[in-house]
C-alpha atoms as a PDB file:
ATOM      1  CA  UNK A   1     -22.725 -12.098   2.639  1.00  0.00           C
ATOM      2  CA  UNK A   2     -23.384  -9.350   0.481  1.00  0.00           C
ATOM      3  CA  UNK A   3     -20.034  -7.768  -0.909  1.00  0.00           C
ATOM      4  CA  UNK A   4     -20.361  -4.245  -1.536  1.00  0.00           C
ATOM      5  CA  UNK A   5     -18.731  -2.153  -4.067  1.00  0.00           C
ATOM      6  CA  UNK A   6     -15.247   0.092  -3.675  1.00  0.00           C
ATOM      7  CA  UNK A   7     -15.700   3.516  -3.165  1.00  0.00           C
ATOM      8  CA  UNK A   8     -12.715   6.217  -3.227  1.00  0.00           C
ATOM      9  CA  UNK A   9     -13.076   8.734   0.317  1.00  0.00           C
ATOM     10  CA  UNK A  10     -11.193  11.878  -0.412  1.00  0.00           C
ATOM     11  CA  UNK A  11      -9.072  12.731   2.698  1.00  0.00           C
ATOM     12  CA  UNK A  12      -7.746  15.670   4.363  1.00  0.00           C
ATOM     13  CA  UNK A  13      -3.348  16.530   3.428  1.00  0.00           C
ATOM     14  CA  UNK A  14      -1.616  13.682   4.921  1.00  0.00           C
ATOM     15  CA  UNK A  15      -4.680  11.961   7.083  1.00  0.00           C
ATOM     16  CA  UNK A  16      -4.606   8.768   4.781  1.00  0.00           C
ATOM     17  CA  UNK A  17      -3.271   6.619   7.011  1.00  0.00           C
ATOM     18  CA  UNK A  18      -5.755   7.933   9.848  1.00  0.00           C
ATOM     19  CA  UNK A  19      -8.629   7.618   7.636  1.00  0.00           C
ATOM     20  CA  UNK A  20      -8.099   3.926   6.691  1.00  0.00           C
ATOM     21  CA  UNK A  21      -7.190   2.785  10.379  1.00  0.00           C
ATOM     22  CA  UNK A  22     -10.276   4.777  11.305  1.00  0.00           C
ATOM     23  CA  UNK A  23     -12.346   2.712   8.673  1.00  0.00           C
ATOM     24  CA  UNK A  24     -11.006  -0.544   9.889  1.00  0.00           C
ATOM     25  CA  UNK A  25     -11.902   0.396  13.914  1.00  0.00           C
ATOM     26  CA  UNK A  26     -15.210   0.716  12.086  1.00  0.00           C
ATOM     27  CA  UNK A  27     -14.868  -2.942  10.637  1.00  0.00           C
ATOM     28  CA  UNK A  28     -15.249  -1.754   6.919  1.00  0.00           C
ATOM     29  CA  UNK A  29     -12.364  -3.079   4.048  1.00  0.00           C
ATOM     30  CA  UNK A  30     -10.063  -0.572   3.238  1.00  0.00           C
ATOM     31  CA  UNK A  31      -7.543  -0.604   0.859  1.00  0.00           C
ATOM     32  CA  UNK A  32      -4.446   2.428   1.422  1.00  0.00           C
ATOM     33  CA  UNK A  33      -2.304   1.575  -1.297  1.00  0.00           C
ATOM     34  CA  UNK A  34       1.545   2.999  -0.812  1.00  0.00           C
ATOM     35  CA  UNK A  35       4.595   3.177  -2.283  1.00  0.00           C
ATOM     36  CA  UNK A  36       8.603   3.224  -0.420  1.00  0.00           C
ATOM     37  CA  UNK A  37      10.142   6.626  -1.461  1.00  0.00           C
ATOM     38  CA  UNK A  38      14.047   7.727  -0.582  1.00  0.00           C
ATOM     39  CA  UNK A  39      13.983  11.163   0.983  1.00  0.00           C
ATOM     40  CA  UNK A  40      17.086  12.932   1.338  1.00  0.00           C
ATOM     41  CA  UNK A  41      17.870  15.342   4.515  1.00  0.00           C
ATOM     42  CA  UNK A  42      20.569  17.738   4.902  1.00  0.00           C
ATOM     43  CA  UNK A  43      22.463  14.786   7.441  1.00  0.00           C
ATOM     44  CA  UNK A  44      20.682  11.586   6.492  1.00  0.00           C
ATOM     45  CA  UNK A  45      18.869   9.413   4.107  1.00  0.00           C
ATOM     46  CA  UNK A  46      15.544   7.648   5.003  1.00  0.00           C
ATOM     47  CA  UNK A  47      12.775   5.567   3.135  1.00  0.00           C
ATOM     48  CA  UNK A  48       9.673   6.296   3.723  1.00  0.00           C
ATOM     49  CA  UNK A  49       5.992   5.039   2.933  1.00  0.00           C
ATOM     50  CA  UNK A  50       3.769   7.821   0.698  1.00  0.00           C
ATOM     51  CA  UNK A  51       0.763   6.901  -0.559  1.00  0.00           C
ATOM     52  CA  UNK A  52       0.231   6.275  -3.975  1.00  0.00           C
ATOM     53  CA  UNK A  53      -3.082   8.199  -4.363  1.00  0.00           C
ATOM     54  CA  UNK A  54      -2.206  10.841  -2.645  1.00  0.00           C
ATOM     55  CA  UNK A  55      -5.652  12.207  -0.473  1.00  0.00           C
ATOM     56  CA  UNK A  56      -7.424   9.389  -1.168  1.00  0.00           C
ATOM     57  CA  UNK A  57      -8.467   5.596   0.345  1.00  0.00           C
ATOM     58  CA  UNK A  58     -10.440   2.560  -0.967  1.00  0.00           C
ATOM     59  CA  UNK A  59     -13.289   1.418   1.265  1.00  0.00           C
ATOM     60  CA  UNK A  60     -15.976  -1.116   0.416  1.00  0.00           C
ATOM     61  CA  UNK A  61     -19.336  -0.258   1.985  1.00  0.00           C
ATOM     62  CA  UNK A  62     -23.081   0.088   1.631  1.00  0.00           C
ATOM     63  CA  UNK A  63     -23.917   3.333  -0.454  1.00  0.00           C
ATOM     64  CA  UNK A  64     -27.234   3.738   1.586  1.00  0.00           C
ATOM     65  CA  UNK A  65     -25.434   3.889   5.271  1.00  0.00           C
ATOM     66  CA  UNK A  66     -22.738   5.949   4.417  1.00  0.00           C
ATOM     67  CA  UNK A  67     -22.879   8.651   7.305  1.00  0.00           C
ATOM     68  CA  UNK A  68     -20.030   6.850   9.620  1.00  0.00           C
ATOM     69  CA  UNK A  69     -18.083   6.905   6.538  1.00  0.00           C
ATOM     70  CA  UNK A  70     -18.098  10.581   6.633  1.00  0.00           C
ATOM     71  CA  UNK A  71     -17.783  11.015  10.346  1.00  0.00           C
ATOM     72  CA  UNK A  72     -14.330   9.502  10.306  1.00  0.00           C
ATOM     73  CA  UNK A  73     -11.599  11.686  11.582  1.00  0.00           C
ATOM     74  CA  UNK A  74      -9.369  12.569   8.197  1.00  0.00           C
ATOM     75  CA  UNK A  75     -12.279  12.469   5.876  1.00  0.00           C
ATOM     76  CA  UNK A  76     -13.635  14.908   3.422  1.00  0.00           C
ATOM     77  CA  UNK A  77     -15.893  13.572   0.959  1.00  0.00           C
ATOM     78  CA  UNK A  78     -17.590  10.796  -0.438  1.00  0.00           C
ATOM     79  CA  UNK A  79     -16.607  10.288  -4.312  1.00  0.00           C
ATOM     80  CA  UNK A  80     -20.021   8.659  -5.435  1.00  0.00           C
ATOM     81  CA  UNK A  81     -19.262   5.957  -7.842  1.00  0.00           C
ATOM     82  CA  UNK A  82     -17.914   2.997  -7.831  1.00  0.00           C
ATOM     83  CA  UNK A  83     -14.553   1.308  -8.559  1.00  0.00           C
ATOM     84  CA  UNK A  84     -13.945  -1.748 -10.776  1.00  0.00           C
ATOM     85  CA  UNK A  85     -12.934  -4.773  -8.645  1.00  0.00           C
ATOM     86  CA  UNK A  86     -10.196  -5.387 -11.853  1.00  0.00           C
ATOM     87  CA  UNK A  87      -9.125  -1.740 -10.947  1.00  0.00           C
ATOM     88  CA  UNK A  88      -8.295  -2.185  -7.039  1.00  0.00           C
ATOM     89  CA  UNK A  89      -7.016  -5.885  -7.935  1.00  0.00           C
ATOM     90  CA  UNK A  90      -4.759  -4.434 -10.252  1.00  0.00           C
ATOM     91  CA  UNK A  91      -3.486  -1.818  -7.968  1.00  0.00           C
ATOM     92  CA  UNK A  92      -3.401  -4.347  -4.582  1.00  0.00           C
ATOM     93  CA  UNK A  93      -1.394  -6.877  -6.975  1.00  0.00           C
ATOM     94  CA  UNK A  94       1.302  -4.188  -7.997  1.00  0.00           C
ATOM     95  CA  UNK A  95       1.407  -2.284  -4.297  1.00  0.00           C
ATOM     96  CA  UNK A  96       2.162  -6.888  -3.081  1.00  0.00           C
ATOM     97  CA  UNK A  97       4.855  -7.284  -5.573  1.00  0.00           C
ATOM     98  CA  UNK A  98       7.660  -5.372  -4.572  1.00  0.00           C
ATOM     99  CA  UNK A  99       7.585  -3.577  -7.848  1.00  0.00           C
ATOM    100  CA  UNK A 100       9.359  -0.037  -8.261  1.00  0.00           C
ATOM    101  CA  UNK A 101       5.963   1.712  -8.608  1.00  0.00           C
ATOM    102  CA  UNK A 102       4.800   5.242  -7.751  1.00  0.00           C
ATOM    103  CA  UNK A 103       2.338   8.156  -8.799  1.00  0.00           C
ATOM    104  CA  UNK A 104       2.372  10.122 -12.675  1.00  0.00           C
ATOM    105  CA  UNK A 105       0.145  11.959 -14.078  1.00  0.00           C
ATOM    106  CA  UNK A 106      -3.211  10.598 -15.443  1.00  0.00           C
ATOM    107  CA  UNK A 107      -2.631  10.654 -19.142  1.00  0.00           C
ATOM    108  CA  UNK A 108      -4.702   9.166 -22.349  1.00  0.00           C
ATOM    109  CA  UNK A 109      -4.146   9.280 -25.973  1.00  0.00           C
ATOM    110  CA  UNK A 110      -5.461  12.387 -27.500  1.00  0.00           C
ATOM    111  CA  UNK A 111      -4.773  14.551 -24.611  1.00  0.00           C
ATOM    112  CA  UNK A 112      -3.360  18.021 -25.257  1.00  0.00           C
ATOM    113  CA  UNK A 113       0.026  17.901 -22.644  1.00  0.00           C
ATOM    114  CA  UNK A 114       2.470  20.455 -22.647  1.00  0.00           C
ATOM    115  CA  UNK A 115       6.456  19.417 -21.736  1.00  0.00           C
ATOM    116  CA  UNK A 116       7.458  20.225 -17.999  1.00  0.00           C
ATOM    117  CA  UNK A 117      11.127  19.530 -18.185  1.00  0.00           C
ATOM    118  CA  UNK A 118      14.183  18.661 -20.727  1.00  0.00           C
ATOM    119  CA  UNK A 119      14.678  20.309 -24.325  1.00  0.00           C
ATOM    120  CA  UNK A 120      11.328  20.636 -25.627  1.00  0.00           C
ATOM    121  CA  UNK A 121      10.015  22.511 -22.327  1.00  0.00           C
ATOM    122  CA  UNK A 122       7.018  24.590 -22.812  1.00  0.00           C
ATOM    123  CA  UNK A 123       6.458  22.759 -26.164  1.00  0.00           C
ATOM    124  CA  UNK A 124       2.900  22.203 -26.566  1.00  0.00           C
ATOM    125  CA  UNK A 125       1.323  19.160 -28.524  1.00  0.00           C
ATOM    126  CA  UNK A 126      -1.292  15.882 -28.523  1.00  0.00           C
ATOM    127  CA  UNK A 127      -0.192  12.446 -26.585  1.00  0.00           C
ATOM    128  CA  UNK A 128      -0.039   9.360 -28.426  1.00  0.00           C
ATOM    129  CA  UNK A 129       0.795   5.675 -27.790  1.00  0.00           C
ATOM    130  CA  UNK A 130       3.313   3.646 -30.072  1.00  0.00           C
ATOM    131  CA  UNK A 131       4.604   0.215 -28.890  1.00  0.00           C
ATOM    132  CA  UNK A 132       3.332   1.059 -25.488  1.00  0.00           C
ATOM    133  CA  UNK A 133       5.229   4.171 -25.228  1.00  0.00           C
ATOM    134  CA  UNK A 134       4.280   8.159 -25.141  1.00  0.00           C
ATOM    135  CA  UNK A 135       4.948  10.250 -28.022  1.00  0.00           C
ATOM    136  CA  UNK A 136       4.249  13.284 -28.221  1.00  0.00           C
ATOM    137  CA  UNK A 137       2.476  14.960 -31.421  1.00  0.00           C
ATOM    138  CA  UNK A 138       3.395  17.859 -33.295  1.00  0.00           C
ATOM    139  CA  UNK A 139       1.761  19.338 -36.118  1.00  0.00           C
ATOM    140  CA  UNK A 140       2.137  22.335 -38.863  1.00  0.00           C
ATOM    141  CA  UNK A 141      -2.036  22.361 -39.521  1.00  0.00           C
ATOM    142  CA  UNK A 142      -0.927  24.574 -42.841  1.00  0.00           C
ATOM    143  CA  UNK A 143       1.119  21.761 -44.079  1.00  0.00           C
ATOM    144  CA  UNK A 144      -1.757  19.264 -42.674  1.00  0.00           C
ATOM    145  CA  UNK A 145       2.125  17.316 -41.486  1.00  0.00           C
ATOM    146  CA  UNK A 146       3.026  16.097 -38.119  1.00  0.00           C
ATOM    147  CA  UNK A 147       6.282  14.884 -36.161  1.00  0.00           C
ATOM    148  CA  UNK A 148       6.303  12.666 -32.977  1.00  0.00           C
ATOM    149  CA  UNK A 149       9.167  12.381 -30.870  1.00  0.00           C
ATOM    150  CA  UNK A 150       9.045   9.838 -27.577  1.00  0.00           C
ATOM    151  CA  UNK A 151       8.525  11.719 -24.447  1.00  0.00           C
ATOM    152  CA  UNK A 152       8.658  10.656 -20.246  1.00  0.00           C
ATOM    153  CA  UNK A 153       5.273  10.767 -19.259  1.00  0.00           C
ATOM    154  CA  UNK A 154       6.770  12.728 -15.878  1.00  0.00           C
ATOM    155  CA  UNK A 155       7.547  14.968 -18.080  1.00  0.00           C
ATOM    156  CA  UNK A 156       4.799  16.053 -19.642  1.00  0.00           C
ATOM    157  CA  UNK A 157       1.288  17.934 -17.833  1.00  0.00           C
ATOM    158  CA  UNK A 158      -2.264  17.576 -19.724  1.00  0.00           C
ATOM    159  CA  UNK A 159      -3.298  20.930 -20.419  1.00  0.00           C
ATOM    160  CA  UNK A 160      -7.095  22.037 -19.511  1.00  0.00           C
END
């Protein structure tokens, strides 16, 4: 048996959940990756399963028949390419282990971010790695100097 490669399906607000029982009635592998996140209400406190790609759902199927991919209820598009298995093992393996995991911003060394929150808000400057950690870089080009100073990557927001 042939094993086909993963593809992400964009979905519509909140239909992830549809979509990948939809793909399953259809007997394709899915893989709807979520996280357990405390909401708090006026009168209560509740967990509650989000997903942790928010819109989106892993199916494995054949790139040339993929028209009852697209007719499933929930779905918008097709993103056309595929997925490393390492990738969705990596993610499966962290959504099994009852790890404290959930969505940030997609960030990579060299990036231009600008701070969201805390005292450096609006401070713009270049992401770097040290000792597995964020820093972000800034610079006086006159001087041709530069500071770092650690940073949360939640708070921080590449800039386009």
């Amino acid at each position: 048996m042939q094993q086909y490669p993963w593809h992400a399906i964009r979905t519509k607000p909140h239909q992830e959940q549809i979509v990948a029982e939809g793909l399953r009635a259809k007997g394709y592998e899915d893989f709807f990756p979520s996280y357990r996140s405390r909401r708090k209400w006026t009168d209560r406190i509740k967990f509650v399963d989000l997903p942790l790609f928010d819109g989106y759902v892993f199916v494995r199927f054949d790139p040339l028949k993929w028209v009852p991919i697209k007719s499933t209820p929930g779905v918008l598009q097709i993103v056309w390419g595929h997925i490393s298995e390492a990738e969705i093992e990596g993610v499966r393996r962290l959504a099994a282990g009852n790890l404290t995991a959930s969505p940030c911003p997609y960030l990579r060394e060299g990036m231009t971010v600008r701070v969201r929150s805390g005292p450096l808000k609006g401070v713009s400057g270049v992401l770097d790695k040290v000792k597995n950690r964020y820093v972000l870089v800034l610079s006086v080009h006159l001087l041709q100097r530069s500071v770092q100073v650690e940073v949360d990557a939640e708070s921080v927001e590449a800039l386009t």
